[in-house]
Protein backbone atom coordinates (compact mmCIF):
# COMPACT_ATOMS: atom_id res chain seq x y z
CA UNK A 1 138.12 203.35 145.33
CA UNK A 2 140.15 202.01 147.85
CA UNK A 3 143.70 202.74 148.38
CA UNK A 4 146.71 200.72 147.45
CA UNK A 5 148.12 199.82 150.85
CA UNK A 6 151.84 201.27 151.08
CA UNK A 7 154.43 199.03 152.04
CA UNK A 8 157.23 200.10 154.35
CA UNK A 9 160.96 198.70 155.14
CA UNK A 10 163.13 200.08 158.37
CA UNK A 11 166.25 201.84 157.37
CA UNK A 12 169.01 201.86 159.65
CA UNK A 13 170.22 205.19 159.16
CA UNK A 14 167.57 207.16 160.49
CA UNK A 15 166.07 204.32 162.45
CA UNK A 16 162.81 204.92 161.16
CA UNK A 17 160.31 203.20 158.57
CA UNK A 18 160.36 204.46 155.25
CA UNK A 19 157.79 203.88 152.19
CA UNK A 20 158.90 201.78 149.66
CA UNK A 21 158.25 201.15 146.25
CA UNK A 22 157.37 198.09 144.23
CA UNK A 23 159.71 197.61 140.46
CA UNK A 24 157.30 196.25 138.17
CA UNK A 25 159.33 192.96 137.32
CA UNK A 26 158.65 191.75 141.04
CA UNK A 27 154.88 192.97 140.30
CA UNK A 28 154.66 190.63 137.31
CA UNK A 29 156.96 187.57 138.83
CA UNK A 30 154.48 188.02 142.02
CA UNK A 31 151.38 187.30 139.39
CA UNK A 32 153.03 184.89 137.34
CA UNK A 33 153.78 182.89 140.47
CA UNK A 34 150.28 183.05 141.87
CA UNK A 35 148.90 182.35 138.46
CA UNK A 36 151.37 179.03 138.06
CA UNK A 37 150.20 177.88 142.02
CA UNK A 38 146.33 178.03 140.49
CA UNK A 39 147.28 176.07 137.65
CA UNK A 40 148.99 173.18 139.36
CA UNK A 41 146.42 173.06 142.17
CA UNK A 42 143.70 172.99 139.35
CA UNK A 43 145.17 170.14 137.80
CA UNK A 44 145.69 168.35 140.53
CA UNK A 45 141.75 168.59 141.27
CA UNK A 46 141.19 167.63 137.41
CA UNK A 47 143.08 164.50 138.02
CA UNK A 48 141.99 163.36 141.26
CA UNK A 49 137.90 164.28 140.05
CA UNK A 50 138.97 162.06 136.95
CA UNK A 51 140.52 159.28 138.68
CA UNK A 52 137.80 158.88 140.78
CA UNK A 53 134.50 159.93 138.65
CA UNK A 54 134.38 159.28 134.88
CA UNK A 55 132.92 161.84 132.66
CA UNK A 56 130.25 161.58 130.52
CA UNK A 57 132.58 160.66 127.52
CA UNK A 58 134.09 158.12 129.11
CA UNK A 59 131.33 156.60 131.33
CA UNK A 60 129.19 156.08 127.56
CA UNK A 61 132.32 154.49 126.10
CA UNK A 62 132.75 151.75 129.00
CA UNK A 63 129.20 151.07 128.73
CA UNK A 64 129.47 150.42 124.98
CA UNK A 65 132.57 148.71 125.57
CA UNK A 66 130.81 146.16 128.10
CA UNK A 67 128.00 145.97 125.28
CA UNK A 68 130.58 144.96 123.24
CA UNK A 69 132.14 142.26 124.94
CA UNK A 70 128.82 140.50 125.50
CA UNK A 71 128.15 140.64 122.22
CA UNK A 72 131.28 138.99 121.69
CA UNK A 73 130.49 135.99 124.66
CA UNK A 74 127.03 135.48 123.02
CA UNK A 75 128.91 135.26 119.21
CA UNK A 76 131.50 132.35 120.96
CA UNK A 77 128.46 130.37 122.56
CA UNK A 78 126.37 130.38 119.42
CA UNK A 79 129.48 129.65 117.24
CA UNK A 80 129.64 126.48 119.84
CA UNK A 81 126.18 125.26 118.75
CA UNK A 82 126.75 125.98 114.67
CA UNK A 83 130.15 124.08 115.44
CA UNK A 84 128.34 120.92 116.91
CA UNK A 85 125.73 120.96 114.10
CA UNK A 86 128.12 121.25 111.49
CA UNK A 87 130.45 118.23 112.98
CA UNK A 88 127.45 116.24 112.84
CA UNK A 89 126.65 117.23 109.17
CA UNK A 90 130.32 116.28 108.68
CA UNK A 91 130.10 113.30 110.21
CA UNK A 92 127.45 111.76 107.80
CA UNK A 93 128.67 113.18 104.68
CA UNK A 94 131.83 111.70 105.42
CA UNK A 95 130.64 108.03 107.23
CA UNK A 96 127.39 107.69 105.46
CA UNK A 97 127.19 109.78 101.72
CA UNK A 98 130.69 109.47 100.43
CA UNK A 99 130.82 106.11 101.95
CA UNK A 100 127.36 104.49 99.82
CA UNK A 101 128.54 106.63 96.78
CA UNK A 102 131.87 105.51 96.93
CA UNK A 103 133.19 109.07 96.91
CA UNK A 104 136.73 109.75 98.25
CA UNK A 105 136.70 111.88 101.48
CA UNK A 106 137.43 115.16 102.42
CA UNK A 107 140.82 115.33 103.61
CA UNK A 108 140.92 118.73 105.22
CA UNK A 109 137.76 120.80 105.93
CA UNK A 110 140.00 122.89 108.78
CA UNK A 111 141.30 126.31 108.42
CA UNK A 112 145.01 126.90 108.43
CA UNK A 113 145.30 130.49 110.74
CA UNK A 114 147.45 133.05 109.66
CA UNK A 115 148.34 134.74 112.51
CA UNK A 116 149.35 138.01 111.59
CA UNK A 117 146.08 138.17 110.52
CA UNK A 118 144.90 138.21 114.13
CA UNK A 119 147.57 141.01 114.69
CA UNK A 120 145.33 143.93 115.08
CA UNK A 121 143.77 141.97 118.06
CA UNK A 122 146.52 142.50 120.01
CA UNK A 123 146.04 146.30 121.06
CA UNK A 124 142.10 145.52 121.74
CA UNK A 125 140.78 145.03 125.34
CA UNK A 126 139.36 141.70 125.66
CA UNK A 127 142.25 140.48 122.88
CA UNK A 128 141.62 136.83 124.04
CA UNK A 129 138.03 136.91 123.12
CA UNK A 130 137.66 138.73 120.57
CA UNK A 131 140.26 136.63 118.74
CA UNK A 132 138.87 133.07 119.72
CA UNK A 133 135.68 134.22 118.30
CA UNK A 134 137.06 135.19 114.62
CA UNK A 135 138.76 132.63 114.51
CA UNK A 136 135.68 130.12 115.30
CA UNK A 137 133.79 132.16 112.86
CA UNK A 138 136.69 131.87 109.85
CA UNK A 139 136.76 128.65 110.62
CA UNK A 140 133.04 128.00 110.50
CA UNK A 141 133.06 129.88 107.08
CA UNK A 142 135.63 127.30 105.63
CA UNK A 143 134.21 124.35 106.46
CA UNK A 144 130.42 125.31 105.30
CA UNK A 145 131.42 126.63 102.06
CA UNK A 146 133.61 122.82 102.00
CA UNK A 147 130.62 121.49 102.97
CA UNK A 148 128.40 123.23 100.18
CA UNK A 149 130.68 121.88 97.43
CA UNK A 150 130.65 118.32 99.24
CA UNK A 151 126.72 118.53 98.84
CA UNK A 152 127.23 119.82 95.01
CA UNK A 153 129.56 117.06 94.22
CA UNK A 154 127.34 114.56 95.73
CA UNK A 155 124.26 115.91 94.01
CA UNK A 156 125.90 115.25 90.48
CA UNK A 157 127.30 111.71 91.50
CA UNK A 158 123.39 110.77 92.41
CA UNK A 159 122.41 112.53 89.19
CA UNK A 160 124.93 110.06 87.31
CA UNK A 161 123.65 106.83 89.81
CA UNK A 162 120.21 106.68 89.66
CA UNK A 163 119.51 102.75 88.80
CA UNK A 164 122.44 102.09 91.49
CA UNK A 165 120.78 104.19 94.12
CA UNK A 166 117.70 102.04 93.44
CA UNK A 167 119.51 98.91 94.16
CA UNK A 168 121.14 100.42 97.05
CA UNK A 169 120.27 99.72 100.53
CA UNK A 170 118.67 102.51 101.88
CA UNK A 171 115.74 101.99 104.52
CA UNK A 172 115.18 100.06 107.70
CA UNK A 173 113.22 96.60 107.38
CA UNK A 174 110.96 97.29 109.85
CA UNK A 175 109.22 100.22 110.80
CA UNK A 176 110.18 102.52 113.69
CA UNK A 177 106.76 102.49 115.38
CA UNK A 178 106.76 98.49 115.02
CA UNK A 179 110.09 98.50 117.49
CA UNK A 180 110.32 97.33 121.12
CA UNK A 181 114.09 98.48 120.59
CA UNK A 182 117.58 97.87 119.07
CA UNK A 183 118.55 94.96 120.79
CA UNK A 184 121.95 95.16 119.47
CA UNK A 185 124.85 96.90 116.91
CA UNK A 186 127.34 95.56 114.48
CA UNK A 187 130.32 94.56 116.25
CA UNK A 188 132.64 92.66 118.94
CA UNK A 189 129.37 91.28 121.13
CA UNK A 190 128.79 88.06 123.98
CA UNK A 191 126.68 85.65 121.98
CA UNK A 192 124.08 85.00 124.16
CA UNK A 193 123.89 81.17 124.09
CA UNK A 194 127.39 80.36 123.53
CA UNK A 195 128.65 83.56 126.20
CA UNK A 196 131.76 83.94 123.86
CA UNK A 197 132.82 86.99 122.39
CA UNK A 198 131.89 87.24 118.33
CA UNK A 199 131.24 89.20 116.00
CA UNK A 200 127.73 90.41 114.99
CA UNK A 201 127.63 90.92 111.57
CA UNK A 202 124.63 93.18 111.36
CA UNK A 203 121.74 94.74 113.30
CA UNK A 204 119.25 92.94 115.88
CA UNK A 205 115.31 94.60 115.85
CA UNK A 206 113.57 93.66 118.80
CA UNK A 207 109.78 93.36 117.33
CA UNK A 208 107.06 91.10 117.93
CA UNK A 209 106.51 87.74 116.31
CA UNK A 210 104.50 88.63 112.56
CA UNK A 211 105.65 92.17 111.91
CA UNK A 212 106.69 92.81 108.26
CA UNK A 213 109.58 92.83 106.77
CA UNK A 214 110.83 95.50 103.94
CA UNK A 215 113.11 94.59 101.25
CA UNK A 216 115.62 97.91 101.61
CA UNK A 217 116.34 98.61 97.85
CA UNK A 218 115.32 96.80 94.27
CA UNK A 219 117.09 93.58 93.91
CA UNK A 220 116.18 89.83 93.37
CA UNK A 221 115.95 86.88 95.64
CA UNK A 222 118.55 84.98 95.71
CA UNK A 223 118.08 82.28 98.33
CA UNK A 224 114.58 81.15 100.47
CA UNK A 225 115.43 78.58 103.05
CA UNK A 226 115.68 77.35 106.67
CA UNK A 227 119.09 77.31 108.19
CA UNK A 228 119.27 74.72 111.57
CA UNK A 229 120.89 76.33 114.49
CA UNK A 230 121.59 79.57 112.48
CA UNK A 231 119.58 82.22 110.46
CA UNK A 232 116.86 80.06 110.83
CA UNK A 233 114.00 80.92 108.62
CA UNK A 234 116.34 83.16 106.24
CA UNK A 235 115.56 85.15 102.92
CA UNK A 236 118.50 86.57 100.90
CA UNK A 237 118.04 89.62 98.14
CA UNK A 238 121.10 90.15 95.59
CA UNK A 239 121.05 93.91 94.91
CA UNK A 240 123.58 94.24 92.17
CA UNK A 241 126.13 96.87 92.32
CA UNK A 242 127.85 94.37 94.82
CA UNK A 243 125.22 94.58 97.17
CA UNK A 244 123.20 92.15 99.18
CA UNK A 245 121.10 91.66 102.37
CA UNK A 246 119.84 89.04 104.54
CA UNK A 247 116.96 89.01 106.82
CA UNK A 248 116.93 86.29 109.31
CA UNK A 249 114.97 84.00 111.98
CA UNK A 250 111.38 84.94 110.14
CA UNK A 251 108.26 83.48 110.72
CA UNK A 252 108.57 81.51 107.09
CA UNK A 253 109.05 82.60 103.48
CA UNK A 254 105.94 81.98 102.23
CA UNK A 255 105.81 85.22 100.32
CA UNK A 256 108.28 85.09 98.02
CA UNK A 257 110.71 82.94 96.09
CA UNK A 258 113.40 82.18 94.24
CA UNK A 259 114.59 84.60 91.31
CA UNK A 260 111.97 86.94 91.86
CA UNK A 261 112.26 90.71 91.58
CA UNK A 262 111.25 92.91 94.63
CA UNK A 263 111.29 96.60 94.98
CA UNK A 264 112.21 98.69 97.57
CA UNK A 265 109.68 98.92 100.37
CA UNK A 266 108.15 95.39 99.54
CA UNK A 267 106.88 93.27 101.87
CA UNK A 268 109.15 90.04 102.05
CA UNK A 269 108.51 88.22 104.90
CA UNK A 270 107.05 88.52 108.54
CA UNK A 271 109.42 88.55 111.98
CA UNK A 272 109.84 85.48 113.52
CA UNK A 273 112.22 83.38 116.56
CA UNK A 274 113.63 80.92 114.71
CA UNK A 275 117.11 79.40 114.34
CA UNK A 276 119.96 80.57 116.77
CA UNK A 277 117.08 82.73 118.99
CA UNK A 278 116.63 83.90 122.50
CA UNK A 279 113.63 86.13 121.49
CA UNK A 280 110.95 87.78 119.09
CA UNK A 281 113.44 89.57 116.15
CA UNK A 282 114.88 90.30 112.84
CA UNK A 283 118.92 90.10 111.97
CA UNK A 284 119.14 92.51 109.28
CA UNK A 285 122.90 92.18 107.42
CA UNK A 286 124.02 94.40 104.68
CA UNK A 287 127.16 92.99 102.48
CA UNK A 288 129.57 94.65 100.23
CA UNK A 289 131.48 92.23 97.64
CA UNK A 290 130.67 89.51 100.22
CA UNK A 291 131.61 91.02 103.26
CA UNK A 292 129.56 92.42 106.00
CA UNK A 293 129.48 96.06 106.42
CA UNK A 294 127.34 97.87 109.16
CA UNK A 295 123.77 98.35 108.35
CA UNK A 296 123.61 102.01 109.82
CA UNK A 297 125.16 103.78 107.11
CA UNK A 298 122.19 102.12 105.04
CA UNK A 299 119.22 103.56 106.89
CA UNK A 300 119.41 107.68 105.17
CA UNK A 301 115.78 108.24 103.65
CA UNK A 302 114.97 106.75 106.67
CA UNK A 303 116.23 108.94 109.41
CA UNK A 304 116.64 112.28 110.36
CA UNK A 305 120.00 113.64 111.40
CA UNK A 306 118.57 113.83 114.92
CA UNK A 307 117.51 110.29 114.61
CA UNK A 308 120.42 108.86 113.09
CA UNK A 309 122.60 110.48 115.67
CA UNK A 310 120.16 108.83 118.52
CA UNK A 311 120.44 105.28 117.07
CA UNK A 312 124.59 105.88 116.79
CA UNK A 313 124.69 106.57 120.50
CA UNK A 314 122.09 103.37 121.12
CA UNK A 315 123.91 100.59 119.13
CA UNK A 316 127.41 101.97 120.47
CA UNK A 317 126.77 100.20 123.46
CA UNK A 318 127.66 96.59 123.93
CA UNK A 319 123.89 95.57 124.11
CA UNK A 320 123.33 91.73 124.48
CA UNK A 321 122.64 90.35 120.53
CA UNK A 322 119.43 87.94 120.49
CA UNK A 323 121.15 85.72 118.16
């Protein structure tokens, strides 16, 4: 064992080097002192190893933290879609169903936020995503379960309607695979002849001369004639309910007459280019209590909502009428 080694001072008296001995309270200051030294340099090298590698703890919770927040970015994006989808369900329910039914709309289908309900976002990382998402996703809840009752309350007005949905114009007059195209809307147009700015009272189907013509709900004929620099060849159906529709610049009106009763999905007449014409087509008006309303909102066993979308954007544009 090896020897402590002894420790010696120089005393002044006897001018010589003398052993000296150690009192145990520097001994254990001396040890406490070292052992302090180890412990701040070991920190030191836990926090700099930290700062600059993460541990194994911490390097699985960042990676299920990014999971996280693109979870979240796929959540907003596909909320985006169900959003666009369920404006356009909105859109016909409100323009098209309530309208025909005469149902008063929906005056709110938004969600009022609470904010302090979005309070425990605050704290979160990614705060701003996370909360634009739940709140796209309340809102989304609120307006399909408005939606749901819409559809209910609609379901029970059809269930109390059904001779007035019969007599209620509800198809196109011509079929879609007979069309060249929409020539033009309802609306502020150019007449073509005239090149002043009216308005078109209904819709313009480009077809060729001969196609038939659909009555677009049960009703009666009211009128069978020829109108000179107008309708032309024009057949009129009274509908009831305050409805009625006119189909204009036919071939002739050989097939029906006067007071008789047509269903819907009859054939009434073929396409023609008579009258006020510039080309092969049907007018197709729809009137309510005598005044023209747009036939669009008329055509829903007909369409699709894809399809009835489509023809919305088409007849939006100011498209030259052909009457």
């Amino acid at each position: 064992m090896a020897k402590r080694r002894t420790k010696y001072v120089f005393n002044e008296t006897t001018l010589s080097f003398e052993p000296t001995k150690q009192k145990p309270l520097n001994i254990v200051i001396h040890i406490i002192s070292n052992l302090a030294g180890a412990l701040v340099l070991g920190s030191l090298l836990f926090w700099g190893y930290t700062a600059l590698f993460d541990t194994p703890d911490v390097r699985k919770l960042r990676e299920e933290n990014d999971r996280l927040e693109m979870q979240f970015e796929i959540l907003f994006h596909k909320s985006e879609d169900m959003e666009k989808v369920l404006a356009s369900l909105e859109q016909r329910d409100d323009n098209m169903y309530r309208a025909i039914l005469q149902a008063t709309p929906i005056d709110n289908r938004r969600l009022q936020y609470n904010a302090a309900r979005y309070e425990s976002f605050r704290n979160m990382d990614h705060k701003e995503l996370v909360t634009r998402t739940t709140e796209r996703i309340d809102d989304l809840s609120k307006r399909l379960y408005v939606q749901s009752n819409s559809y209910d309350e609609l379901a029970a007005l059809i269930r109390n309607n059904e001779d007035r949905l019969r007599h209620l114009p509800s198809i196109q007059p011509v079929k879609n695979g007979d069309l060249r195209r929409e020539a033009s809307g309802y609306g502020w147009r150019i007449d073509p002849i005239y090149n002043v700015r009216r308005f078109h009272e209904g819709l313009d189907f480009s077809i060729p001369v001969g196609t038939d013509v659909y009555a677009t709900a049960d009703g009666v004929i009211s009128y069978v004639g020829y109108q000179r620099g107008g309708y032309g060849y024009l057949i009129i159906i009274n509908h009831g309910y305050d409805y009625e529709t006119r189909y204009a610049h036919l071939r002739n009106t050989r097939l029906v007459r006067v007071g008789q009763k047509v269903k819907r999905g009859d054939i009434i007449a073929e396409s023609g280019n008579t009258g006020k014409s510039t080309g092969s087509h049907l007018h197709y008006e729809v009137r309510f209590k005598g005044e023209p309303d747009n036939p669009i909102r008329y055509f829903y066993q007909d369409l699709t909502p894809e399809e009835y979308d489509d023809m919305l954007i088409r007849l939006s544009s100011s498209g030259m009428p052909m009457d």
